[in-house]
Protein backbone atom coordinates (compact mmCIF):
# COMPACT_ATOMS: atom_id res chain seq x y z
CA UNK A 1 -15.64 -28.49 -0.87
CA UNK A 2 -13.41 -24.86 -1.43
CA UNK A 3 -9.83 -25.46 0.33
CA UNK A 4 -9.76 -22.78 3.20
CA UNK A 5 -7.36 -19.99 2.13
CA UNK A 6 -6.00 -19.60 5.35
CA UNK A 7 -4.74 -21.73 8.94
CA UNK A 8 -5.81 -20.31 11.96
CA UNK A 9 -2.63 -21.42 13.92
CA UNK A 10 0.34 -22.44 13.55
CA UNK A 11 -0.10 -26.40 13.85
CA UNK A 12 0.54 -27.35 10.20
CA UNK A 13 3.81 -25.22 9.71
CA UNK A 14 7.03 -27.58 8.28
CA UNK A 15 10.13 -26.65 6.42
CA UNK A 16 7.47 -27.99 3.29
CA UNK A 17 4.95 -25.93 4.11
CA UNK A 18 6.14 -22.94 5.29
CA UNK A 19 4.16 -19.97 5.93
CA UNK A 20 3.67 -17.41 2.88
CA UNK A 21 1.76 -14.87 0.94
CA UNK A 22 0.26 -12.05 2.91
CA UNK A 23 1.23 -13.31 6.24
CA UNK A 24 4.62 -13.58 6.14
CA UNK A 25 4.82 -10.34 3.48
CA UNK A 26 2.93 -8.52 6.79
CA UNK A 27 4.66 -10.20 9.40
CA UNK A 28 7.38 -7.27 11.14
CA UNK A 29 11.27 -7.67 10.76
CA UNK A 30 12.99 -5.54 12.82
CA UNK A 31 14.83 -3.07 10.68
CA UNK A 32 13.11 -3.98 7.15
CA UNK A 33 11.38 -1.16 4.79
CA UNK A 34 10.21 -4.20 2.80
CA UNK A 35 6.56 -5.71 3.27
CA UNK A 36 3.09 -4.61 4.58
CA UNK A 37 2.07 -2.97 7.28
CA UNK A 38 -0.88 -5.22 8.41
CA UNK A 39 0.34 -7.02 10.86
CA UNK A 40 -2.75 -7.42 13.01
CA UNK A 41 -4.74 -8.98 10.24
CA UNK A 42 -3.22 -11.64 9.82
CA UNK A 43 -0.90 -11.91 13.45
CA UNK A 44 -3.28 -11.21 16.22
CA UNK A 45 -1.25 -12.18 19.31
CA UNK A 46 -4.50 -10.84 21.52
CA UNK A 47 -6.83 -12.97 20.19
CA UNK A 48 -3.94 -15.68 19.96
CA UNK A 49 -5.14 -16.25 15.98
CA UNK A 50 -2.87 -16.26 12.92
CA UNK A 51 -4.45 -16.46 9.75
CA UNK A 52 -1.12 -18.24 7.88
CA UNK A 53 -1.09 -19.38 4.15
CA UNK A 54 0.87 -22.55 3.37
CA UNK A 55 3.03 -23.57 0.53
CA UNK A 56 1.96 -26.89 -0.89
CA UNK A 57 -1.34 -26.54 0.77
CA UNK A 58 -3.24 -23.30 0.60
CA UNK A 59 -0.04 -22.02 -1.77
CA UNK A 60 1.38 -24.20 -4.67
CA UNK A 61 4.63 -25.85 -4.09
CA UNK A 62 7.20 -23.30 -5.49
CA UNK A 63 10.35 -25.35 -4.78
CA UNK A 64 10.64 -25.84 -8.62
CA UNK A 65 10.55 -22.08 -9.05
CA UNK A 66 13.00 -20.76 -6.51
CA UNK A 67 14.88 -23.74 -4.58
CA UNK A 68 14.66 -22.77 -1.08
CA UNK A 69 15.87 -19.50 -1.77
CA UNK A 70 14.26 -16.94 1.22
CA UNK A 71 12.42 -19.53 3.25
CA UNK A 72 13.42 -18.72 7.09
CA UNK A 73 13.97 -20.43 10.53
CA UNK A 74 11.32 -17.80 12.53
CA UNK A 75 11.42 -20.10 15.07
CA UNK A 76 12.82 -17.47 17.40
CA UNK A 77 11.39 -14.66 16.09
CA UNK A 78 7.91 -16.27 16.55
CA UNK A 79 8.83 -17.24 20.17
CA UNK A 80 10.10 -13.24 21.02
CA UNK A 81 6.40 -12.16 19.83
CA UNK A 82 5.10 -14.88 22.44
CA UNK A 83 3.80 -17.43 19.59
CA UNK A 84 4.24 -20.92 20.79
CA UNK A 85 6.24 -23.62 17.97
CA UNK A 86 5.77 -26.69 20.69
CA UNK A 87 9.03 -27.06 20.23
CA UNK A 88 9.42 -27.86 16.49
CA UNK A 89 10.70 -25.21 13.77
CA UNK A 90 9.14 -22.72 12.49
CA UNK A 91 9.70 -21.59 8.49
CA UNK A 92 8.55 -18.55 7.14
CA UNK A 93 9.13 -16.97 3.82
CA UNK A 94 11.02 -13.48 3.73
CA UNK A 95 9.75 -10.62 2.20
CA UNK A 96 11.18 -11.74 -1.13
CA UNK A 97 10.04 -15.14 -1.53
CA UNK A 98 6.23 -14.60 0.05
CA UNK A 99 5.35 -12.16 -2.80
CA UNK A 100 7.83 -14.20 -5.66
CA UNK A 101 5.33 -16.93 -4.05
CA UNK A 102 2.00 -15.17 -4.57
CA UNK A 103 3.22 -14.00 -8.47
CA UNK A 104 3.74 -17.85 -9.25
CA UNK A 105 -0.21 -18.73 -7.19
CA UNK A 106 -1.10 -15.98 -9.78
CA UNK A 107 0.75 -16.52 -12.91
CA UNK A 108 -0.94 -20.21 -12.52
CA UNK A 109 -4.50 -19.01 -11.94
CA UNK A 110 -7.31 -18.08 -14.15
CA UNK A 111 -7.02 -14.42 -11.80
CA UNK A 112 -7.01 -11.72 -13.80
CA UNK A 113 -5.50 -9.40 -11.00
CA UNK A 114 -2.22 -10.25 -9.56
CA UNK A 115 -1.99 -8.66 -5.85
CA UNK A 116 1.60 -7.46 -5.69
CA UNK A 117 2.74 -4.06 -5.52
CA UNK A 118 6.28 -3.69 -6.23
CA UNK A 119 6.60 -0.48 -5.77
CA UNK A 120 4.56 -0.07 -2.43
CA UNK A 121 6.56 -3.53 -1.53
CA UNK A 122 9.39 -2.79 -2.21
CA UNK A 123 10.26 1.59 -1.76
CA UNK A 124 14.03 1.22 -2.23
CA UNK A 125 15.82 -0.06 -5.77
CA UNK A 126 18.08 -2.60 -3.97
CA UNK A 127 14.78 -4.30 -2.13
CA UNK A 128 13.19 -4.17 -5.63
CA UNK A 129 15.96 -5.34 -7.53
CA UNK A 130 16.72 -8.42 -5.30
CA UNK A 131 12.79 -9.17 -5.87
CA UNK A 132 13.28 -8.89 -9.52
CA UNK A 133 16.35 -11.01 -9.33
CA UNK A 134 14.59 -13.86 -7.17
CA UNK A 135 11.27 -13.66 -9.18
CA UNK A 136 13.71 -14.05 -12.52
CA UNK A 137 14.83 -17.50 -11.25
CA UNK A 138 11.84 -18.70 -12.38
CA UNK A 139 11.58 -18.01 -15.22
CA UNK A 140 13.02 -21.47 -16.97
CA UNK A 141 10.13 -22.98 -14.86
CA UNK A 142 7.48 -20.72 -16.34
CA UNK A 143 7.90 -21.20 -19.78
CA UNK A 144 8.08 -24.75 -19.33
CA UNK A 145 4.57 -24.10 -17.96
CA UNK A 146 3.59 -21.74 -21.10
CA UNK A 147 3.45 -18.63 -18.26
CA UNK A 148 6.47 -16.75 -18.57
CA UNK A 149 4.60 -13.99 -21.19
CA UNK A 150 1.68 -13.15 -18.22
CA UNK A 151 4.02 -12.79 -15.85
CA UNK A 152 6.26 -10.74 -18.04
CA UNK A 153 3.10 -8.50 -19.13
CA UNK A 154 2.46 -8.09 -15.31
CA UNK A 155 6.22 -6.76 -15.02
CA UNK A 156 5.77 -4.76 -17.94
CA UNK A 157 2.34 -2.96 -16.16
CA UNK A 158 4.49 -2.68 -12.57
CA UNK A 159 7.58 -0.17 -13.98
């Protein structure tokens, strides 16, 4: 049986597995540039329905990668957009560490295609130079894992 690639609310969310990838890349911080702009696909407070990926579940564990480097109490950012944490924390990644997440899901994978777009990401140099600088961190762990040259090609293909 396939693992689901998504959670459909919020139940499973821990400082462990906090949410990541596309939904927390397209979730809105006031005053940010950085991220997507599809909020409603994957935060649809109408409907009540979240479609969240999870480290350690739907995302690997990245701890080894990048510490805890950009993983957020949303708690009351969550509760502001009227989505209910039944009173435990909420953790989301920023927009740094959700698409450093997805490279690492990627640089691991048979995929071919790795989905982030630095440049659409991330429009100004600072924004793409503190991704750079947070996706470098793991780069000890990478070639320990013989995947340091795909990720570098990737890089390479991005400027």
């Amino acid at each position: 049986m396939n693992q689901p690639l998504f959670d459909l609310n919020l139940s499973r969310v821990t400082r462990e597995h906090y949410i990541t990838g596309k939904a927390a890349i397209n979730f809105p911080y006031p005053g940010l540039s950085t991220g997507g702009w599809h909020v409603t696909s994957y935060w649809d407070r109408d409907s009540g329905v979240c479609k969240v990926s999870l480290a350690g579940i739907h995302f690997p564990d990245t701890t080894s990668f990048f510490g805890d480097a950009g993983i957020m109490d949303v708690t009351q950012v969550l509760a502001e957009r009227e989505w209910e944490s039944e009173g435990r924390t909420m953790w989301m990644a920023d927009h740094f560490r959700a698409p450093a997440d997805m490279v690492v899901r990627w640089a691991l994978s048979d995929s071919q295609h790795c989905n982030v777009e630095i440049e659409d990401w991330f429009p100004s140099d600072e924004d793409r130079q503190r991704f750079l600088k947070l996706l470098e961190t793991s780069n000890a762990r990478l070639r320990e894992l013989g995947k340091l040259e795909r990720v570098e090609r990737w890089l390479e293909d991005q400027t």
